[in-house]
PDB file of N, CA and C in Angstrom:
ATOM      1  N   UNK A   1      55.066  68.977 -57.353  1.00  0.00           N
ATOM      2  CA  UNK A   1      55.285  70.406 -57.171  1.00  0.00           C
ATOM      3  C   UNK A   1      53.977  71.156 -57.402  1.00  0.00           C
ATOM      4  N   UNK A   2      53.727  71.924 -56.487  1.00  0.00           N
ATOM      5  CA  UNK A   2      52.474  72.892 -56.541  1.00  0.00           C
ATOM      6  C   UNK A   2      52.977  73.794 -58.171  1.00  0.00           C
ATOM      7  N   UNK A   3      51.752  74.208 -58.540  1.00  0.00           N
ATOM      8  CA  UNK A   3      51.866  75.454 -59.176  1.00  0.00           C
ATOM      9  C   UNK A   3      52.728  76.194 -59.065  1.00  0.00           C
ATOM     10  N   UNK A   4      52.606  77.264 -57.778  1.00  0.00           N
ATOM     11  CA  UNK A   4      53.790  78.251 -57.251  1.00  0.00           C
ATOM     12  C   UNK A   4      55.050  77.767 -57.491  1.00  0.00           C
ATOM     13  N   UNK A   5      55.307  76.554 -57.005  1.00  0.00           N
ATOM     14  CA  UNK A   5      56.605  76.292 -56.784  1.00  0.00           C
ATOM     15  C   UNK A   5      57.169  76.073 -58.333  1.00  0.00           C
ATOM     16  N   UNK A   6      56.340  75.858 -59.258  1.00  0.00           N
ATOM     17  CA  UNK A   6      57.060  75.571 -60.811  1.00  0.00           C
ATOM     18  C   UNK A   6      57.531  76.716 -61.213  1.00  0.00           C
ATOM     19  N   UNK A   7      55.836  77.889 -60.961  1.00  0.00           N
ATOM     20  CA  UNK A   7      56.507  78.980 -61.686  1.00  0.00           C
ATOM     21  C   UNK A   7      57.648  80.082 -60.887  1.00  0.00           C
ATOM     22  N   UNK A   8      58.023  79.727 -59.848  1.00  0.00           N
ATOM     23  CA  UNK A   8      59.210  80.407 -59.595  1.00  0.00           C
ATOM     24  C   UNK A   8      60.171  79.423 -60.114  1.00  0.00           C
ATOM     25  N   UNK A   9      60.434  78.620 -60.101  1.00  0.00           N
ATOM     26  CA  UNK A   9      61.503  77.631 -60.627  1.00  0.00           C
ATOM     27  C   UNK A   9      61.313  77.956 -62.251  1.00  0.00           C
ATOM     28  N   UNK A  10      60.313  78.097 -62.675  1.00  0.00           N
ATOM     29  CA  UNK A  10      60.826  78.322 -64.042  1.00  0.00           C
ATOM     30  C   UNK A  10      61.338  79.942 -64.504  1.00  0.00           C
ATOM     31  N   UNK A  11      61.006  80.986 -63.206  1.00  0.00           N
ATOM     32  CA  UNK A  11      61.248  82.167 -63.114  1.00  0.00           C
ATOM     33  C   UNK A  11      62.911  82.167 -63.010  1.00  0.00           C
ATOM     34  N   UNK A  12      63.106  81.201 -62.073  1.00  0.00           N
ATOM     35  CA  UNK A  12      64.789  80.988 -61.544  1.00  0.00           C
ATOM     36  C   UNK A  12      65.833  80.811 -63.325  1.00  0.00           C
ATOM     37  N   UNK A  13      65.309  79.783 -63.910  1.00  0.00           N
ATOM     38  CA  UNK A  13      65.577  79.387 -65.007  1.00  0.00           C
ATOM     39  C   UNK A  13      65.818  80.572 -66.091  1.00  0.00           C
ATOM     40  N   UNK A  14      64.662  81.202 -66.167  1.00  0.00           N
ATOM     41  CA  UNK A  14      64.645  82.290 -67.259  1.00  0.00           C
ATOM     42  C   UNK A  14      65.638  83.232 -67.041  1.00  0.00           C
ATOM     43  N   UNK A  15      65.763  83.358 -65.833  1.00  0.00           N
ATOM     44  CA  UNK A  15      66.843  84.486 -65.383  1.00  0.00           C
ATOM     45  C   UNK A  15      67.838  83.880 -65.634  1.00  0.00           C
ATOM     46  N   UNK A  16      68.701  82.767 -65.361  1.00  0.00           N
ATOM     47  CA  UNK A  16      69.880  82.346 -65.473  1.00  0.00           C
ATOM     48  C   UNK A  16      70.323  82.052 -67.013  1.00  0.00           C
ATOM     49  N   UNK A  17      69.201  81.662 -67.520  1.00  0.00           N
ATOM     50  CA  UNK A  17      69.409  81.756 -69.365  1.00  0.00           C
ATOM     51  C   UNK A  17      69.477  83.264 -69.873  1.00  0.00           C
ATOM     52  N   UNK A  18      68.783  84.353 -69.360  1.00  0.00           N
ATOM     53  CA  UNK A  18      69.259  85.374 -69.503  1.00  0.00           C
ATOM     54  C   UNK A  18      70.422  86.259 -69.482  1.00  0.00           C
ATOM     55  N   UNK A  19      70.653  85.620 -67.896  1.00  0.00           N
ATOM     56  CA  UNK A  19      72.333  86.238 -67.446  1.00  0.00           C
ATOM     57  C   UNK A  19      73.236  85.353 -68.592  1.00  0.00           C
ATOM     58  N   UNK A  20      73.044  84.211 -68.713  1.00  0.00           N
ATOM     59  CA  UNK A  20      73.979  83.402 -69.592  1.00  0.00           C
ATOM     60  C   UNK A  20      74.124  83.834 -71.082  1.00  0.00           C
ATOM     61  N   UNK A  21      73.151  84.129 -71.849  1.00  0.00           N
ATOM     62  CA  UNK A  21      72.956  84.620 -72.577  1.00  0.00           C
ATOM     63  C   UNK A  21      73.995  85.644 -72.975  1.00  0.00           C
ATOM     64  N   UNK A  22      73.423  86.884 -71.794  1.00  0.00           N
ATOM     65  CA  UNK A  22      73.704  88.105 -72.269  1.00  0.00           C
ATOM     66  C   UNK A  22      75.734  88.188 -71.537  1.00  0.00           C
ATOM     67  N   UNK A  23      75.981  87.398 -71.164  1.00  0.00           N
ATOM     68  CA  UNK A  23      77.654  87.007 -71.086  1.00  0.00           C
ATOM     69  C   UNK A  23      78.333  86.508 -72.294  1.00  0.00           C
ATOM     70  N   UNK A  24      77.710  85.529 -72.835  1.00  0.00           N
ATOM     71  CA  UNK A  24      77.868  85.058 -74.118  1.00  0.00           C
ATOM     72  C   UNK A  24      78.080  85.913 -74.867  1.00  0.00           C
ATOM     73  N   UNK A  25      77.047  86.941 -75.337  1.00  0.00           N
ATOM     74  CA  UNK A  25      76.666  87.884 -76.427  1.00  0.00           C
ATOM     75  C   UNK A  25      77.901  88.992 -76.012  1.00  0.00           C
ATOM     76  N   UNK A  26      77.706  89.101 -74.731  1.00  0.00           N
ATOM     77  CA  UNK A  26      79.118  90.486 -74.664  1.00  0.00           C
ATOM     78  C   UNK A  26      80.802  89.696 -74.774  1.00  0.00           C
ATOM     79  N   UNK A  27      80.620  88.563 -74.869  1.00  0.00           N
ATOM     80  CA  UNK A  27      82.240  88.046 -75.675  1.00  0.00           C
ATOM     81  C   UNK A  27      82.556  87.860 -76.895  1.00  0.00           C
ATOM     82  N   UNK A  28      81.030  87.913 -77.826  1.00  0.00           N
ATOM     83  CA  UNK A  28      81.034  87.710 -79.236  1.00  0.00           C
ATOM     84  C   UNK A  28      81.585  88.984 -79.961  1.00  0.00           C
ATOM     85  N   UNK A  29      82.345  88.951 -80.489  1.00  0.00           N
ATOM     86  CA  UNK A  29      82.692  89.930 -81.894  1.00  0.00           C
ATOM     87  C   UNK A  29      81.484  90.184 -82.254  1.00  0.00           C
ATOM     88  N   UNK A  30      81.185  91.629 -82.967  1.00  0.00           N
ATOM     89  CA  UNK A  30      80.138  92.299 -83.374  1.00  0.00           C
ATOM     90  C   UNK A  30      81.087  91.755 -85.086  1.00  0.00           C
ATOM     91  N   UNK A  31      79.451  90.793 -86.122  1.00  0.00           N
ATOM     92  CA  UNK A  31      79.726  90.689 -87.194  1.00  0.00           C
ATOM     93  C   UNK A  31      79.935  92.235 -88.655  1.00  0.00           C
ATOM     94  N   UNK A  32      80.620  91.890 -89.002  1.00  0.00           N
ATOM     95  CA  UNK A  32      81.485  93.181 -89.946  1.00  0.00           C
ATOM     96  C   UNK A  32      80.428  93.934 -90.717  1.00  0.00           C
ATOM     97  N   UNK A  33      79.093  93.221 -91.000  1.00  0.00           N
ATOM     98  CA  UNK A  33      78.091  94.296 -91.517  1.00  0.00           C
ATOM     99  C   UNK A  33      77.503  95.130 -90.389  1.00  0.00           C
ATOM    100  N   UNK A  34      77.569  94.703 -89.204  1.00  0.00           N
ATOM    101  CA  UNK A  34      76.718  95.579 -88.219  1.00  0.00           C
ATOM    102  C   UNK A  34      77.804  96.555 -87.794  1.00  0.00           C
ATOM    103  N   UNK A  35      79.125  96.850 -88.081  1.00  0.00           N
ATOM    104  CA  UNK A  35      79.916  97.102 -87.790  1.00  0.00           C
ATOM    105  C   UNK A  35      80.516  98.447 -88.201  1.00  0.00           C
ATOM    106  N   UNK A  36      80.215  98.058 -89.659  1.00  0.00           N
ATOM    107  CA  UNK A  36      80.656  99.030 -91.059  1.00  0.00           C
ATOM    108  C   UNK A  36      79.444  98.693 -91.908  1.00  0.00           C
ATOM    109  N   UNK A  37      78.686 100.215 -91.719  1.00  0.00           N
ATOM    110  CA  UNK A  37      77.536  99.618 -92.625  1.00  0.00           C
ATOM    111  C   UNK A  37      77.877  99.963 -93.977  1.00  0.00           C
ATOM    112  N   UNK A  38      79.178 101.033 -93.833  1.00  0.00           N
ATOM    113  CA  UNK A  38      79.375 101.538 -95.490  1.00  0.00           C
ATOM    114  C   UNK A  38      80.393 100.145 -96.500  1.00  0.00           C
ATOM    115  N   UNK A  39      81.216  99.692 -95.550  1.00  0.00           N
ATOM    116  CA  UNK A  39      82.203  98.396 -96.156  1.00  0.00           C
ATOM    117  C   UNK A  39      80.843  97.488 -96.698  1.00  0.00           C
ATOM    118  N   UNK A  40      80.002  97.084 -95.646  1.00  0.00           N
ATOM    119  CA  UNK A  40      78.717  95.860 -96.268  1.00  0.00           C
ATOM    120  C   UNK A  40      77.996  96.506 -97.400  1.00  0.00           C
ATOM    121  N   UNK A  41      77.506  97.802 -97.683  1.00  0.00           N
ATOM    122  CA  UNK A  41      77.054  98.089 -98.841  1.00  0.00           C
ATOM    123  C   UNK A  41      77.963  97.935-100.035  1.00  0.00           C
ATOM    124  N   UNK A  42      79.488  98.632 -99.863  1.00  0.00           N
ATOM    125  CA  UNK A  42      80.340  98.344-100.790  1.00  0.00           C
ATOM    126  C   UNK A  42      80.493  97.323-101.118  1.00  0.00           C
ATOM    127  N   UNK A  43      80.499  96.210-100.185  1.00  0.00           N
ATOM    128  CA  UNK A  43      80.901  94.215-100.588  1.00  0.00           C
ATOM    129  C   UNK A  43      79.375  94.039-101.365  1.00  0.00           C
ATOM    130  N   UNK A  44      78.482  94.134-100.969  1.00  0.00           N
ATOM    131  CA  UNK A  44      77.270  93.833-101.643  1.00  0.00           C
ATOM    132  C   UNK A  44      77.294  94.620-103.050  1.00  0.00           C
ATOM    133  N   UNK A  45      77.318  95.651-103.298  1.00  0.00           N
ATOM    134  CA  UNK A  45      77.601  96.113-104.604  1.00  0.00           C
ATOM    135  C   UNK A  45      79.140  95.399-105.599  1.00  0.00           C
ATOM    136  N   UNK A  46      79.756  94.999-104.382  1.00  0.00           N
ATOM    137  CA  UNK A  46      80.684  94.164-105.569  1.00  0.00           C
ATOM    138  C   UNK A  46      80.130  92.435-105.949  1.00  0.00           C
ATOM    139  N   UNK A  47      79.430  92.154-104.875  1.00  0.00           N
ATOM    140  CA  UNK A  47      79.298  91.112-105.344  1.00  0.00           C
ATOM    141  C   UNK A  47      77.767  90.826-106.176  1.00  0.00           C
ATOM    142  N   UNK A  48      77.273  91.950-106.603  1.00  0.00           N
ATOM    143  CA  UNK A  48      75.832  92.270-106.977  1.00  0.00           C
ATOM    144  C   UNK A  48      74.715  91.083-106.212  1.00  0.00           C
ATOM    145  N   UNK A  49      75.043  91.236-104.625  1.00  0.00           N
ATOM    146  CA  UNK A  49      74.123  90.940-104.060  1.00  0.00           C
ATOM    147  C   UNK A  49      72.906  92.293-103.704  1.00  0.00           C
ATOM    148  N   UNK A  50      71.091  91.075-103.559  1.00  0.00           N
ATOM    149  CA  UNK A  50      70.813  91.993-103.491  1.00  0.00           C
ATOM    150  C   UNK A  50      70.004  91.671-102.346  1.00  0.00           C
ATOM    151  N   UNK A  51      68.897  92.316-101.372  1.00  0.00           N
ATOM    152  CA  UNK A  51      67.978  91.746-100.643  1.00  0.00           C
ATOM    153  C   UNK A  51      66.604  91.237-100.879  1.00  0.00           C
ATOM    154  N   UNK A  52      66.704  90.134-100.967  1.00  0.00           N
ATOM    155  CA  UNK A  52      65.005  89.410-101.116  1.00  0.00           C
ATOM    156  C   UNK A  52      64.271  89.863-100.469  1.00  0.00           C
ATOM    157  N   UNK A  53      63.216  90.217-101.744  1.00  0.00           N
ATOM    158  CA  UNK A  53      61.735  91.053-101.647  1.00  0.00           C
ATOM    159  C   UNK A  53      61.236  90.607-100.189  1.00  0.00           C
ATOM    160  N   UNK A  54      60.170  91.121 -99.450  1.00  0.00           N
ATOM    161  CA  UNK A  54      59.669  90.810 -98.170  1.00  0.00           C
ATOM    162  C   UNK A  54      58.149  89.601 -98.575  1.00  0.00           C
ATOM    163  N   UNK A  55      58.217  89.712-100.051  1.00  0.00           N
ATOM    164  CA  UNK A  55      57.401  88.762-100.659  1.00  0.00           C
ATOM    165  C   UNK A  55      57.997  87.129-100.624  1.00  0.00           C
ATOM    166  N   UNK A  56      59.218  87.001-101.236  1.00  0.00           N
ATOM    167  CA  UNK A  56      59.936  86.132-101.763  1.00  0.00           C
ATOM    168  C   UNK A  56      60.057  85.570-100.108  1.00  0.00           C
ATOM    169  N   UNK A  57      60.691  86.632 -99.482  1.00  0.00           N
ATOM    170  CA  UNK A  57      61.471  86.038 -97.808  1.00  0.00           C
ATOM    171  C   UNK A  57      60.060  85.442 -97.220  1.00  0.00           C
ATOM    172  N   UNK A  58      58.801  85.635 -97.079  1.00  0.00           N
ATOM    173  CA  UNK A  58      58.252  84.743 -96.498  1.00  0.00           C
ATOM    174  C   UNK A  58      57.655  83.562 -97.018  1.00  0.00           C
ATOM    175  N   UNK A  59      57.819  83.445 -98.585  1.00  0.00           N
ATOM    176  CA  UNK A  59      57.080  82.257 -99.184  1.00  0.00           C
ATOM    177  C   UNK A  59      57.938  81.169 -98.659  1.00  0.00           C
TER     178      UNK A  59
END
């Protein structure tokens, strides 16, 4: 395969993982913190969770 011919074939590809993708994603349930941001603060204050520092999260 020439050049050309890969990168449209891999152009073909990207698109169809895209469309696939974004079909997938619109059948998924939206998870309950993105949902209710006031319920996820309340559950996190009951369960005295907290969010790891931006220090801690990349070590």
């Amino acid at each position: 395969m020439r050049k050309m011919e890969l990168a449209k074939k891999l152009a073909e590809m990207t698109e169809s993982m895209d469309i696939a993708r974004a079909e997938r994603n619109s059948k998924v349930k939206k998870i309950y913190h993105q949902t209710n941001p006031e319920g996820w603060d309340a559950l996190k204050i009951i369960l005295n969770y907290s969010e790891p520092s931006l220090e801690k999260r990349d070590a």
